[in-house]
PDB file of N, CA and C in Angstrom:
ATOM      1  N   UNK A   1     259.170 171.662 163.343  1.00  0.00           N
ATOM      2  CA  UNK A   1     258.928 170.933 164.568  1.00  0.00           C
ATOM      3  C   UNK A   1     259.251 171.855 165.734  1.00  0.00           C
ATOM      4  N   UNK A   2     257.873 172.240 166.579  1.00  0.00           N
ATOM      5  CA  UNK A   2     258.838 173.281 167.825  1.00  0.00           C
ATOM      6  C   UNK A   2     257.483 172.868 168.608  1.00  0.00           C
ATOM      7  N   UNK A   3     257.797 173.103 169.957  1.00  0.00           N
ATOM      8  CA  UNK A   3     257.279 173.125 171.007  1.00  0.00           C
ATOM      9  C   UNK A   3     256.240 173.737 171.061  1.00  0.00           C
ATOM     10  N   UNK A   4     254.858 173.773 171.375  1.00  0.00           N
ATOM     11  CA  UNK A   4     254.058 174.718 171.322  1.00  0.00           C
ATOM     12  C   UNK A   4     253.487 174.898 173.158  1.00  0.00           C
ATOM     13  N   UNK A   5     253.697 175.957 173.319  1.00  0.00           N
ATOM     14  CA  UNK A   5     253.530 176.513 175.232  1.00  0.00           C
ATOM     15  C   UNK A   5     252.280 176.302 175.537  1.00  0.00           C
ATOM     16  N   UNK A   6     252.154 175.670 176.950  1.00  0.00           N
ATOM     17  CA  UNK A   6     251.158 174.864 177.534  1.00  0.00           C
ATOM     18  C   UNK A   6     250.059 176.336 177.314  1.00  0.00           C
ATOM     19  N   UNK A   7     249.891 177.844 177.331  1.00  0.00           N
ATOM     20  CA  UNK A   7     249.021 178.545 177.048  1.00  0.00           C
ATOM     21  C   UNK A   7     248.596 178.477 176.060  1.00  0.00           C
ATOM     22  N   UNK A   8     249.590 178.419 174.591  1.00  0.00           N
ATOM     23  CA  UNK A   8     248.848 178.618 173.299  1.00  0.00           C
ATOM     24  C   UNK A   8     248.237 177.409 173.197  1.00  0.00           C
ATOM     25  N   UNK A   9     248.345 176.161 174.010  1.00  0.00           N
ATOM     26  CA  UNK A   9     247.982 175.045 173.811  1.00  0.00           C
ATOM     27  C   UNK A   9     246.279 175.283 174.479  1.00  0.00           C
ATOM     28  N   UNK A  10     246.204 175.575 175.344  1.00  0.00           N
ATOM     29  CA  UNK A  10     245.088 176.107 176.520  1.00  0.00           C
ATOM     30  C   UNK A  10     244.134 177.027 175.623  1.00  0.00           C
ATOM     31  N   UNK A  11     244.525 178.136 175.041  1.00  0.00           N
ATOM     32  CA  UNK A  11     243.558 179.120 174.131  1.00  0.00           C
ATOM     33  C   UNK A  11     243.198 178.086 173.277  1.00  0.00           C
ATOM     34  N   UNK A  12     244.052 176.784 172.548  1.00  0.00           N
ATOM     35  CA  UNK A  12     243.125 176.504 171.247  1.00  0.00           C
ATOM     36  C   UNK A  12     243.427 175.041 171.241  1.00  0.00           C
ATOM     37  N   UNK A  13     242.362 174.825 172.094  1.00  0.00           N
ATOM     38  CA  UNK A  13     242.249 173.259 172.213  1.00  0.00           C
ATOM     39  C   UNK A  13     241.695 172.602 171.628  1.00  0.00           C
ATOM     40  N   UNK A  14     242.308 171.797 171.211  1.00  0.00           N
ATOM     41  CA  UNK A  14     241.464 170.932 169.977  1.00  0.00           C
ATOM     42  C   UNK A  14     241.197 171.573 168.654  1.00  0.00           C
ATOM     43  N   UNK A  15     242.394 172.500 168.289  1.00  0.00           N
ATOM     44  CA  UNK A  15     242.431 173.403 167.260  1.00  0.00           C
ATOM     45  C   UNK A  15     243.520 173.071 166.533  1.00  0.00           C
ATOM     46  N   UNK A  16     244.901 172.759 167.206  1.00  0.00           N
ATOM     47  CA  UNK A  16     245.819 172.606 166.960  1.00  0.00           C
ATOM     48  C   UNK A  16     246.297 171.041 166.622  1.00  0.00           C
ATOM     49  N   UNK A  17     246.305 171.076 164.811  1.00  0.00           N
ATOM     50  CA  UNK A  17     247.091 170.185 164.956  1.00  0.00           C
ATOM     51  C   UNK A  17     248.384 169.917 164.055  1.00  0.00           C
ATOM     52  N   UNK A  18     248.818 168.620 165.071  1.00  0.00           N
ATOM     53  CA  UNK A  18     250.001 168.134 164.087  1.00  0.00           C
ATOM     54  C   UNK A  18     249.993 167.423 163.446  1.00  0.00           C
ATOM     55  N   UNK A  19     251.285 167.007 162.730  1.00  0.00           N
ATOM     56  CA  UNK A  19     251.547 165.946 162.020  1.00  0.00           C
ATOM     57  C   UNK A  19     252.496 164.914 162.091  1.00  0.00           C
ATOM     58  N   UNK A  20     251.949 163.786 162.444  1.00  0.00           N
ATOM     59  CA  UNK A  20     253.521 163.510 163.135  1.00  0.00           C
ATOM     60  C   UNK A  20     254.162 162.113 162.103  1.00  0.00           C
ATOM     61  N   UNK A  21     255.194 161.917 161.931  1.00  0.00           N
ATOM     62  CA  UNK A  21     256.062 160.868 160.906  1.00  0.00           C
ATOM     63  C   UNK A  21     256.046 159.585 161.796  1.00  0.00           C
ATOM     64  N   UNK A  22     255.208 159.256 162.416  1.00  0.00           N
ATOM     65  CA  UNK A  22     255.157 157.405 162.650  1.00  0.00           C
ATOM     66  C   UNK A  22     253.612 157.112 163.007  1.00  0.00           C
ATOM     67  N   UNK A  23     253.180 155.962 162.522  1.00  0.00           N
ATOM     68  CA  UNK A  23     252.103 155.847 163.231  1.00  0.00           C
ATOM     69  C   UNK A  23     251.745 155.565 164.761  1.00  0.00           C
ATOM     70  N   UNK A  24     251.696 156.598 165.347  1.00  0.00           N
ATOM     71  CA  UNK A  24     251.533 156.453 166.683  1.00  0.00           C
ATOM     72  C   UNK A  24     250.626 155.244 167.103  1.00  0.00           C
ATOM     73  N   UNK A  25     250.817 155.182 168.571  1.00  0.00           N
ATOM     74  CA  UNK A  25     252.059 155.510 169.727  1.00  0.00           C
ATOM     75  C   UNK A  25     252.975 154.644 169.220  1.00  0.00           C
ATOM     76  N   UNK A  26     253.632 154.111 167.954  1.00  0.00           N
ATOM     77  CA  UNK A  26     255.092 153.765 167.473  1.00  0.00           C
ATOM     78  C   UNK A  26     255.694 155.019 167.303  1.00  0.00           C
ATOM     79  N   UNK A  27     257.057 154.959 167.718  1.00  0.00           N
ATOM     80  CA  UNK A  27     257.949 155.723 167.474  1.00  0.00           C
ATOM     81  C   UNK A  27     257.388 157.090 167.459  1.00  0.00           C
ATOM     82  N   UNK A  28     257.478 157.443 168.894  1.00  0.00           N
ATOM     83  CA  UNK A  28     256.892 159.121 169.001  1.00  0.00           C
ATOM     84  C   UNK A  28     258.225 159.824 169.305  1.00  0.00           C
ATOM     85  N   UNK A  29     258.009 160.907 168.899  1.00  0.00           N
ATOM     86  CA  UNK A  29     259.341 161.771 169.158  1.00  0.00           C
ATOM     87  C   UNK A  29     260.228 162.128 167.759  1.00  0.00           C
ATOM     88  N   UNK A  30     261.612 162.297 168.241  1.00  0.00           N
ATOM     89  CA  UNK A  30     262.432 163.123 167.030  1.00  0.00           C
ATOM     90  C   UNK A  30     262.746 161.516 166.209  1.00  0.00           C
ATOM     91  N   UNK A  31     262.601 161.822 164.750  1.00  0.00           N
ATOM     92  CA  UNK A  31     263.100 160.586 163.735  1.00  0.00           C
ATOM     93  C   UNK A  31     262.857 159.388 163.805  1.00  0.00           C
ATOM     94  N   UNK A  32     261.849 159.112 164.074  1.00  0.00           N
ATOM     95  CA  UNK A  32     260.653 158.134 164.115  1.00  0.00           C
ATOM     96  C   UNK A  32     260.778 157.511 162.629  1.00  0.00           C
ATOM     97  N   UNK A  33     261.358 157.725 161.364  1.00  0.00           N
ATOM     98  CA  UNK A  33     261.908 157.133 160.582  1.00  0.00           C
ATOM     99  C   UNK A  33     263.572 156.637 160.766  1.00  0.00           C
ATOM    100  N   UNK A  34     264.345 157.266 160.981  1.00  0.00           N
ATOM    101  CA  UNK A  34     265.326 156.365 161.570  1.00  0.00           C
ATOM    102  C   UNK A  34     265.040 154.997 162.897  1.00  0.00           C
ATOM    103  N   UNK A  35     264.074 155.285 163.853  1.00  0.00           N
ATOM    104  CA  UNK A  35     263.981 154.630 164.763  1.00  0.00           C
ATOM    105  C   UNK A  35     263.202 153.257 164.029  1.00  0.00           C
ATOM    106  N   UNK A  36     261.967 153.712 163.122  1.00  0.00           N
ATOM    107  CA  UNK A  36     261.633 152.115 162.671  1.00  0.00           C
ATOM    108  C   UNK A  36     262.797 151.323 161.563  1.00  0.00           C
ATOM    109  N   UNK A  37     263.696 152.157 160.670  1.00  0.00           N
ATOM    110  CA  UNK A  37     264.466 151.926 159.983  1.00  0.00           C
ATOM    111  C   UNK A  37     265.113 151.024 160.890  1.00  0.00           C
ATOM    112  N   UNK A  38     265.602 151.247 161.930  1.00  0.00           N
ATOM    113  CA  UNK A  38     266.509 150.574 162.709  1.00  0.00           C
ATOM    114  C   UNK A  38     265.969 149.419 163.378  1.00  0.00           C
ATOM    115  N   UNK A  39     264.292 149.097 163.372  1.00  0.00           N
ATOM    116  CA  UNK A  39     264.072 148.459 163.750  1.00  0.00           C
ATOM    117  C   UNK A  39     263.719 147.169 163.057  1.00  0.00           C
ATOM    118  N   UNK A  40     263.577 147.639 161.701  1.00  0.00           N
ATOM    119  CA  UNK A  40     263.571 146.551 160.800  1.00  0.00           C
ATOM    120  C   UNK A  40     261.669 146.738 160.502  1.00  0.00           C
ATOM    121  N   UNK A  41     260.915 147.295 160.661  1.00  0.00           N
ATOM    122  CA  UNK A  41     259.382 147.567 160.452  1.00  0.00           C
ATOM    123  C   UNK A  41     259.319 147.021 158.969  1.00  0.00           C
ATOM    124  N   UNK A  42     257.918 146.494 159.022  1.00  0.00           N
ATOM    125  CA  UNK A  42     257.732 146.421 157.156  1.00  0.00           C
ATOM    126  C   UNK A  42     256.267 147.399 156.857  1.00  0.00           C
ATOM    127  N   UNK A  43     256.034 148.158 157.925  1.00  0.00           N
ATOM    128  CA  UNK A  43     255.196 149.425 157.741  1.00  0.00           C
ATOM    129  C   UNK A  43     255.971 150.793 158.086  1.00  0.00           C
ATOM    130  N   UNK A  44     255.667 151.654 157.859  1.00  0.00           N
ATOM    131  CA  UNK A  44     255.803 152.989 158.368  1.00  0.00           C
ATOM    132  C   UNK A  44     254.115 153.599 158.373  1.00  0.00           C
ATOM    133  N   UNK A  45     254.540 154.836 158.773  1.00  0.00           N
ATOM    134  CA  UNK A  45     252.864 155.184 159.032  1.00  0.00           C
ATOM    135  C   UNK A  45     252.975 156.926 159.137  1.00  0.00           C
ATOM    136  N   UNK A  46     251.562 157.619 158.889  1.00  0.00           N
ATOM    137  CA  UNK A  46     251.848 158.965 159.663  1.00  0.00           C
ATOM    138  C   UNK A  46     250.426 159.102 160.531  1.00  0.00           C
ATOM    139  N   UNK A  47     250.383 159.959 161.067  1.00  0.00           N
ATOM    140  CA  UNK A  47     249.412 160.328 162.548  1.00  0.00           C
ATOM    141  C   UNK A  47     249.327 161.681 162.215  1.00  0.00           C
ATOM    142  N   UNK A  48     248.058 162.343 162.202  1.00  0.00           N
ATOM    143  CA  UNK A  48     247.988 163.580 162.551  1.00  0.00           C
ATOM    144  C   UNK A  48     246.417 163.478 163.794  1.00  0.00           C
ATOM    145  N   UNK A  49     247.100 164.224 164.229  1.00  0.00           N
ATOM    146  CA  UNK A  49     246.386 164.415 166.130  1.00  0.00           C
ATOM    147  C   UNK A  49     246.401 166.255 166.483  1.00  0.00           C
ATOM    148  N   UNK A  50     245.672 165.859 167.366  1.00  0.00           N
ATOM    149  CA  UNK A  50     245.355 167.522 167.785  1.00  0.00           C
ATOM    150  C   UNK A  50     246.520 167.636 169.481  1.00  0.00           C
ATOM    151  N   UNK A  51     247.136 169.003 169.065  1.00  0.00           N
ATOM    152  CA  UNK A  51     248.259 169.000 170.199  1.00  0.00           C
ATOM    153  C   UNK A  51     247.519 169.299 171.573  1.00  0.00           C
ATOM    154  N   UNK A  52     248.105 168.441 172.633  1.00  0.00           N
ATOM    155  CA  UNK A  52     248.230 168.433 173.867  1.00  0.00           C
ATOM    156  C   UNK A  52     249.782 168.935 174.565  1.00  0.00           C
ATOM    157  N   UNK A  53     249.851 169.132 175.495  1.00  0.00           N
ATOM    158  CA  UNK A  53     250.917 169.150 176.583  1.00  0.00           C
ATOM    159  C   UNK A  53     251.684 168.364 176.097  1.00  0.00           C
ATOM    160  N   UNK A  54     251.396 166.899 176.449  1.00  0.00           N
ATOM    161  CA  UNK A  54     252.353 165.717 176.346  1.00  0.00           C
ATOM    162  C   UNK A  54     252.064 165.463 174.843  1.00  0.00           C
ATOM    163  N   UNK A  55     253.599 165.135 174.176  1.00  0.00           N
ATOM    164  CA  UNK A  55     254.399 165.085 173.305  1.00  0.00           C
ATOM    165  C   UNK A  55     253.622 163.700 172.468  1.00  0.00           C
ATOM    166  N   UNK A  56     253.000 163.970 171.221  1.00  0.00           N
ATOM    167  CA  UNK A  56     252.656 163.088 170.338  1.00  0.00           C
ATOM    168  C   UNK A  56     252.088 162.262 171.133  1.00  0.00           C
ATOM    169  N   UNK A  57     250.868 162.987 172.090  1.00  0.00           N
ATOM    170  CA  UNK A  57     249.802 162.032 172.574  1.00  0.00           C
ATOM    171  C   UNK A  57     248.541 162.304 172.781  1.00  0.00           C
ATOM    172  N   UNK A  58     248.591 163.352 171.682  1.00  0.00           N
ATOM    173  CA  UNK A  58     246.426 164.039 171.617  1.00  0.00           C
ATOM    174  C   UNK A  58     245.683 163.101 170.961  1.00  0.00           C
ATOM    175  N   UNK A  59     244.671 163.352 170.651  1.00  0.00           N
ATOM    176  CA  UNK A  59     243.918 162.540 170.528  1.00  0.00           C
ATOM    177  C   UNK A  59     243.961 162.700 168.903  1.00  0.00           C
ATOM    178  N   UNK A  60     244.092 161.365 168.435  1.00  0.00           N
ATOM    179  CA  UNK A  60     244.561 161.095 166.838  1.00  0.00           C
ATOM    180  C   UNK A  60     243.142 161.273 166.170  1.00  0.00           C
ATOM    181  N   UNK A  61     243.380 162.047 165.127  1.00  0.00           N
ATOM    182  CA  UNK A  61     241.882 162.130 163.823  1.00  0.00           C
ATOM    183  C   UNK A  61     242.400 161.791 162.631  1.00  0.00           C
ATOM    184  N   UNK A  62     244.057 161.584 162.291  1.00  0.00           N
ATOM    185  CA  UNK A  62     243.958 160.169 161.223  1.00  0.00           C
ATOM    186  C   UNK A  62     245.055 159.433 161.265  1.00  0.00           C
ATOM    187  N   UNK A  63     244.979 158.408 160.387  1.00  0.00           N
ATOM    188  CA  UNK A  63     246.420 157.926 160.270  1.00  0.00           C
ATOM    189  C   UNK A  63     246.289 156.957 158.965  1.00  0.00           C
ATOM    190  N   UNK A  64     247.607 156.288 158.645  1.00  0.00           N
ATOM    191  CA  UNK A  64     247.819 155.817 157.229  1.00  0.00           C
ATOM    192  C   UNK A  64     249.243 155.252 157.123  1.00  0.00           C
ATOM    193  N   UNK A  65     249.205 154.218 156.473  1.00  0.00           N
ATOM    194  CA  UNK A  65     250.784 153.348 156.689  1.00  0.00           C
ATOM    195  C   UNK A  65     250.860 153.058 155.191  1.00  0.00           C
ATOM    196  N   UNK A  66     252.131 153.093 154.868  1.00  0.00           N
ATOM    197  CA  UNK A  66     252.570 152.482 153.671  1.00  0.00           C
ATOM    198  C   UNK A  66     253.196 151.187 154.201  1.00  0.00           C
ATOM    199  N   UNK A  67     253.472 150.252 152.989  1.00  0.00           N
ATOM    200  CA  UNK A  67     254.299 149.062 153.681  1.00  0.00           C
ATOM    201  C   UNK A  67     256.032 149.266 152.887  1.00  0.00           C
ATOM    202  N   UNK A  68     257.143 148.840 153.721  1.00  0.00           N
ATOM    203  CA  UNK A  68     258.509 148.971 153.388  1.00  0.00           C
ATOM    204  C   UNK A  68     259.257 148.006 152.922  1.00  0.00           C
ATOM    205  N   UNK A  69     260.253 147.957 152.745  1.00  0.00           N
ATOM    206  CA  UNK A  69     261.108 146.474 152.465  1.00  0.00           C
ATOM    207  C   UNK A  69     262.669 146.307 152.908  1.00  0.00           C
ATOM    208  N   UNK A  70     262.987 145.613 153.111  1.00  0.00           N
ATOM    209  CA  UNK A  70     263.860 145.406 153.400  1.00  0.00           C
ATOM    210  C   UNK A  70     265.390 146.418 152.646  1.00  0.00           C
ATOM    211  N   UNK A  71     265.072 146.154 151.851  1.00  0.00           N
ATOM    212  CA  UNK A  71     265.511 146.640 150.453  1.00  0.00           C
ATOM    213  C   UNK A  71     265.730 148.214 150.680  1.00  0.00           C
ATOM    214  N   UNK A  72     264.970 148.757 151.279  1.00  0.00           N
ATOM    215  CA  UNK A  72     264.990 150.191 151.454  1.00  0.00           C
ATOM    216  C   UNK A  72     265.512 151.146 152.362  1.00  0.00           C
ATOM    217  N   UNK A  73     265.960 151.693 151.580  1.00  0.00           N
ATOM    218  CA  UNK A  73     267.176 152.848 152.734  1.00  0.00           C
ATOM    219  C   UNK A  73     266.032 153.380 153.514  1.00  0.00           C
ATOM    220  N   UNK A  74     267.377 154.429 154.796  1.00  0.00           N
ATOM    221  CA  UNK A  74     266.392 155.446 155.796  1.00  0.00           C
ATOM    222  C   UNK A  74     265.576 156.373 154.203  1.00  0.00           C
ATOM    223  N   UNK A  75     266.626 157.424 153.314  1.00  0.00           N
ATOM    224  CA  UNK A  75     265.876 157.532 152.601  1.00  0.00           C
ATOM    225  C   UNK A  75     264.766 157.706 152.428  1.00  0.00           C
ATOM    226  N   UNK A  76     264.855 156.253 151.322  1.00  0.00           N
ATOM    227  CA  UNK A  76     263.405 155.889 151.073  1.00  0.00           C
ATOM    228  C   UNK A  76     262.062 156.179 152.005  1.00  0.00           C
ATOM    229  N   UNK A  77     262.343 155.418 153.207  1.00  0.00           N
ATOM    230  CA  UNK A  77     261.344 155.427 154.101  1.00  0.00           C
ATOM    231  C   UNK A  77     261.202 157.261 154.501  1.00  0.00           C
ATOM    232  N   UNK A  78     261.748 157.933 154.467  1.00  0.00           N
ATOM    233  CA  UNK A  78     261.555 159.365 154.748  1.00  0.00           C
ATOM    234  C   UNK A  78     260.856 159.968 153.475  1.00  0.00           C
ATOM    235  N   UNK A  79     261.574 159.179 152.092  1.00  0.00           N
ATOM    236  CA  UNK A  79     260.540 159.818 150.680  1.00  0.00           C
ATOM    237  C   UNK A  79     258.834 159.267 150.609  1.00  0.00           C
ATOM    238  N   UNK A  80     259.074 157.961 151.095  1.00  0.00           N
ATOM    239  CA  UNK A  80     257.346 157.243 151.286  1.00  0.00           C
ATOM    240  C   UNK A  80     256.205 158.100 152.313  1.00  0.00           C
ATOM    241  N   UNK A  81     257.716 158.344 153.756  1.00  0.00           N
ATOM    242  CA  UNK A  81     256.679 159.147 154.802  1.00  0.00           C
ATOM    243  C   UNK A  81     256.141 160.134 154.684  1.00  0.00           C
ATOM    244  N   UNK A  82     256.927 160.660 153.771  1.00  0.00           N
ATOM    245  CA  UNK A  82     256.469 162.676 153.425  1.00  0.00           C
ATOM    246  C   UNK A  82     255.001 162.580 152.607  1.00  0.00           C
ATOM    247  N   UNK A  83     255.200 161.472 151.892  1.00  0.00           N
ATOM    248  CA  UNK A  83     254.207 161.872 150.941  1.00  0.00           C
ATOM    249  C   UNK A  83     253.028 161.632 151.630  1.00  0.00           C
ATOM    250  N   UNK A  84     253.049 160.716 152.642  1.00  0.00           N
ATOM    251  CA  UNK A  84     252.253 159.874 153.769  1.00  0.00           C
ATOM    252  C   UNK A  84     251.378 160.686 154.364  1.00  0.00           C
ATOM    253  N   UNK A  85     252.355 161.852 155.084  1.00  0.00           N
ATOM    254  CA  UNK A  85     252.266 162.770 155.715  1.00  0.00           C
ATOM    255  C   UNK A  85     251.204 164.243 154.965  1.00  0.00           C
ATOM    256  N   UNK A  86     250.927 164.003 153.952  1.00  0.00           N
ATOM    257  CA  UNK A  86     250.797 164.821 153.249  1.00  0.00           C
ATOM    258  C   UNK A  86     249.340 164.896 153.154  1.00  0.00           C
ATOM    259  N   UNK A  87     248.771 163.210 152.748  1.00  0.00           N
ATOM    260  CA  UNK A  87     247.859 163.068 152.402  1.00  0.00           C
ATOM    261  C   UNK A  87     246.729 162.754 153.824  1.00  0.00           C
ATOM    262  N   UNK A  88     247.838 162.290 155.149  1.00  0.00           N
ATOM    263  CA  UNK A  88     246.819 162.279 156.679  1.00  0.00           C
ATOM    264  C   UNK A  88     246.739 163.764 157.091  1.00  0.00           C
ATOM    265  N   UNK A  89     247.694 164.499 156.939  1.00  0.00           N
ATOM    266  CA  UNK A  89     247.551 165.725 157.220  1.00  0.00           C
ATOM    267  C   UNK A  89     246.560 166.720 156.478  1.00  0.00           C
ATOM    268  N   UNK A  90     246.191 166.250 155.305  1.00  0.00           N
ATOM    269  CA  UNK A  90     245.381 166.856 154.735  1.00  0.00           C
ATOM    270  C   UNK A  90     243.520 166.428 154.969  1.00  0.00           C
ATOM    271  N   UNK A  91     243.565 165.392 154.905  1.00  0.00           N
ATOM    272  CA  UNK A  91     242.230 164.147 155.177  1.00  0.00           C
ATOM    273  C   UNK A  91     241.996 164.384 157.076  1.00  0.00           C
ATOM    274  N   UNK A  92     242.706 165.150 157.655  1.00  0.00           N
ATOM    275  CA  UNK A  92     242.522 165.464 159.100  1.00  0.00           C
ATOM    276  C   UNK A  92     242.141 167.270 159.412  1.00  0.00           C
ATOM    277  N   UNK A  93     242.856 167.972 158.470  1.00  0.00           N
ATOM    278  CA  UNK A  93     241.851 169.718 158.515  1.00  0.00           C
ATOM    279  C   UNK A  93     241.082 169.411 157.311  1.00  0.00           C
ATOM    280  N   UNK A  94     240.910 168.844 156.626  1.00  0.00           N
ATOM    281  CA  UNK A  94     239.314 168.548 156.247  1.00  0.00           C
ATOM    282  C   UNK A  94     238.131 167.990 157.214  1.00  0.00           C
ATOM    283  N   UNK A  95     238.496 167.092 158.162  1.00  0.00           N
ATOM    284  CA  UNK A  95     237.355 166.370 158.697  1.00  0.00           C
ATOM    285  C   UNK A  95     237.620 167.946 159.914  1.00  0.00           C
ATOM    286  N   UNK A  96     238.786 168.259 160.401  1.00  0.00           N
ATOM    287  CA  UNK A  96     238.402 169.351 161.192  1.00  0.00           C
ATOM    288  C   UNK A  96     237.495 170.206 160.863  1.00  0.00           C
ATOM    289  N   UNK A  97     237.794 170.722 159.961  1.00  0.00           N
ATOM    290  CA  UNK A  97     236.892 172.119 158.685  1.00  0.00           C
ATOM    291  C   UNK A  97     235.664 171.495 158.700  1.00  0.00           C
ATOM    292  N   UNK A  98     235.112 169.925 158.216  1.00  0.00           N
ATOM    293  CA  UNK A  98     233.781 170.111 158.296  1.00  0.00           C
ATOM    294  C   UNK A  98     233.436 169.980 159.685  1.00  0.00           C
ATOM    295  N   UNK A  99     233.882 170.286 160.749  1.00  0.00           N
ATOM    296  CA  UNK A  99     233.277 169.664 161.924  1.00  0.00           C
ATOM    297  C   UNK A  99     232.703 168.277 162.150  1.00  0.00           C
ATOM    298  N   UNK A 100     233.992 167.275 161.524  1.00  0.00           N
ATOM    299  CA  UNK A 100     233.038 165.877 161.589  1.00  0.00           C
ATOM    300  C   UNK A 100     233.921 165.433 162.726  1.00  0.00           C
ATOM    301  N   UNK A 101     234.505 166.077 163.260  1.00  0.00           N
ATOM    302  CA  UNK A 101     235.398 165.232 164.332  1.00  0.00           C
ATOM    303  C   UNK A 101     234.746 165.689 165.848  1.00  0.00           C
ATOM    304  N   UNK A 102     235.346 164.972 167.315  1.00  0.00           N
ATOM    305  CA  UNK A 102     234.246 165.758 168.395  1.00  0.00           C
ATOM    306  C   UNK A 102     235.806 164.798 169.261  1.00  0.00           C
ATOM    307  N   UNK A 103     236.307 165.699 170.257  1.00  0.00           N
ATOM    308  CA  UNK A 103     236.783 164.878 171.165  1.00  0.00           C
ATOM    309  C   UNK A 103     236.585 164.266 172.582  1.00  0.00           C
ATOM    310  N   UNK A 104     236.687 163.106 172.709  1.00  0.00           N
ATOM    311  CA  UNK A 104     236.124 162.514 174.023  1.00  0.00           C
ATOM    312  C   UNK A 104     237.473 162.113 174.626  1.00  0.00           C
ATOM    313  N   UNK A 105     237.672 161.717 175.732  1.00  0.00           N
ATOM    314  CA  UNK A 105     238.561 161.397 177.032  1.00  0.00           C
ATOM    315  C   UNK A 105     239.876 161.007 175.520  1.00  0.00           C
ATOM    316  N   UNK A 106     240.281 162.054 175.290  1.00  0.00           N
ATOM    317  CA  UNK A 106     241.486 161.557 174.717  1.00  0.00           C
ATOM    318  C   UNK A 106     241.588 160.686 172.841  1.00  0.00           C
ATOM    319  N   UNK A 107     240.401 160.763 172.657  1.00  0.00           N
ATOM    320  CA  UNK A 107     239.853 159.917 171.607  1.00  0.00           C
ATOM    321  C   UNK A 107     239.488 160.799 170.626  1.00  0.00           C
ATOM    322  N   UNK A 108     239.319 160.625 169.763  1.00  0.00           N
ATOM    323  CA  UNK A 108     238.765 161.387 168.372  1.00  0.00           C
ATOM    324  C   UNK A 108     237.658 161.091 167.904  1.00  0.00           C
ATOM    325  N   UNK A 109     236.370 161.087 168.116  1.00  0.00           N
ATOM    326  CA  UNK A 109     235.180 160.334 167.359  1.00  0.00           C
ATOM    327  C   UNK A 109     234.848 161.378 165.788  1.00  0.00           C
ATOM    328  N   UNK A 110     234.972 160.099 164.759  1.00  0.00           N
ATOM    329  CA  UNK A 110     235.153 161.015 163.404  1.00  0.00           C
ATOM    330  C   UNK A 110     233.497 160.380 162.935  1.00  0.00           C
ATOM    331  N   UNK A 111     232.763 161.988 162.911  1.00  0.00           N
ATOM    332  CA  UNK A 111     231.870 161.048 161.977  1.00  0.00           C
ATOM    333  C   UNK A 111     231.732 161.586 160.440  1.00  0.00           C
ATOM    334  N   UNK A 112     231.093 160.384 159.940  1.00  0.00           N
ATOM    335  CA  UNK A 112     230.784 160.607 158.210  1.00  0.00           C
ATOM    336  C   UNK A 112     229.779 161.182 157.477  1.00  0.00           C
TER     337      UNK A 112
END
């Protein structure tokens, strides 16, 4: 997780992306699994988006939620998210790679 500088952001726009551990715009930022843990959620989720300036708010090309339980530690919800994370992050530089994605005012249009 590190900062990426408003230039390297500028050379490769709409190149760069992340992956982020909540389904956005829930819980953006650091431990977004502790924060829904604490909130009592019966989803978690992951987001992968292409980086902008502002912090876990480019324009999203996937996402995917598991559902939680009560029952379940922070943990857990961090062992469910990874794997979460794994499979949006992957299903998002694929649709990049084929060029099925195109970005508009902030939006992601994915086609099939």
């Amino acid at each position: 997780m590190q900062i990426i500088t408003p230039n390297l952001i500028a050379l490769y726009k709409n190149k760069i992306i992340n992956i982020h551990h909540s389904f956005l715009p829930a819980f953006p930022g650091a431990k977004p699994y502790h924060s829904a843990f604490k909130r009592g959620v019966k989803i978690i989720g992951a987001t992968s988006h292409y980086v902008t300036e502002e912090l876990d708010e480019g324009p999203i090309i996937e996402q995917d939620i598991t559902r939680v339980l009560h029952s379940h530690s922070i943990e857990d919800f961090i062992m469910k998210g990874r794997d979460l994370e794994r499979i949006v992050l992957a299903r998002a530089i694929k649709l990049h790679c084929e060029r099925k994605t195109m970005v508009y005012a902030n939006k992601t249009v994915i086609f099939s």
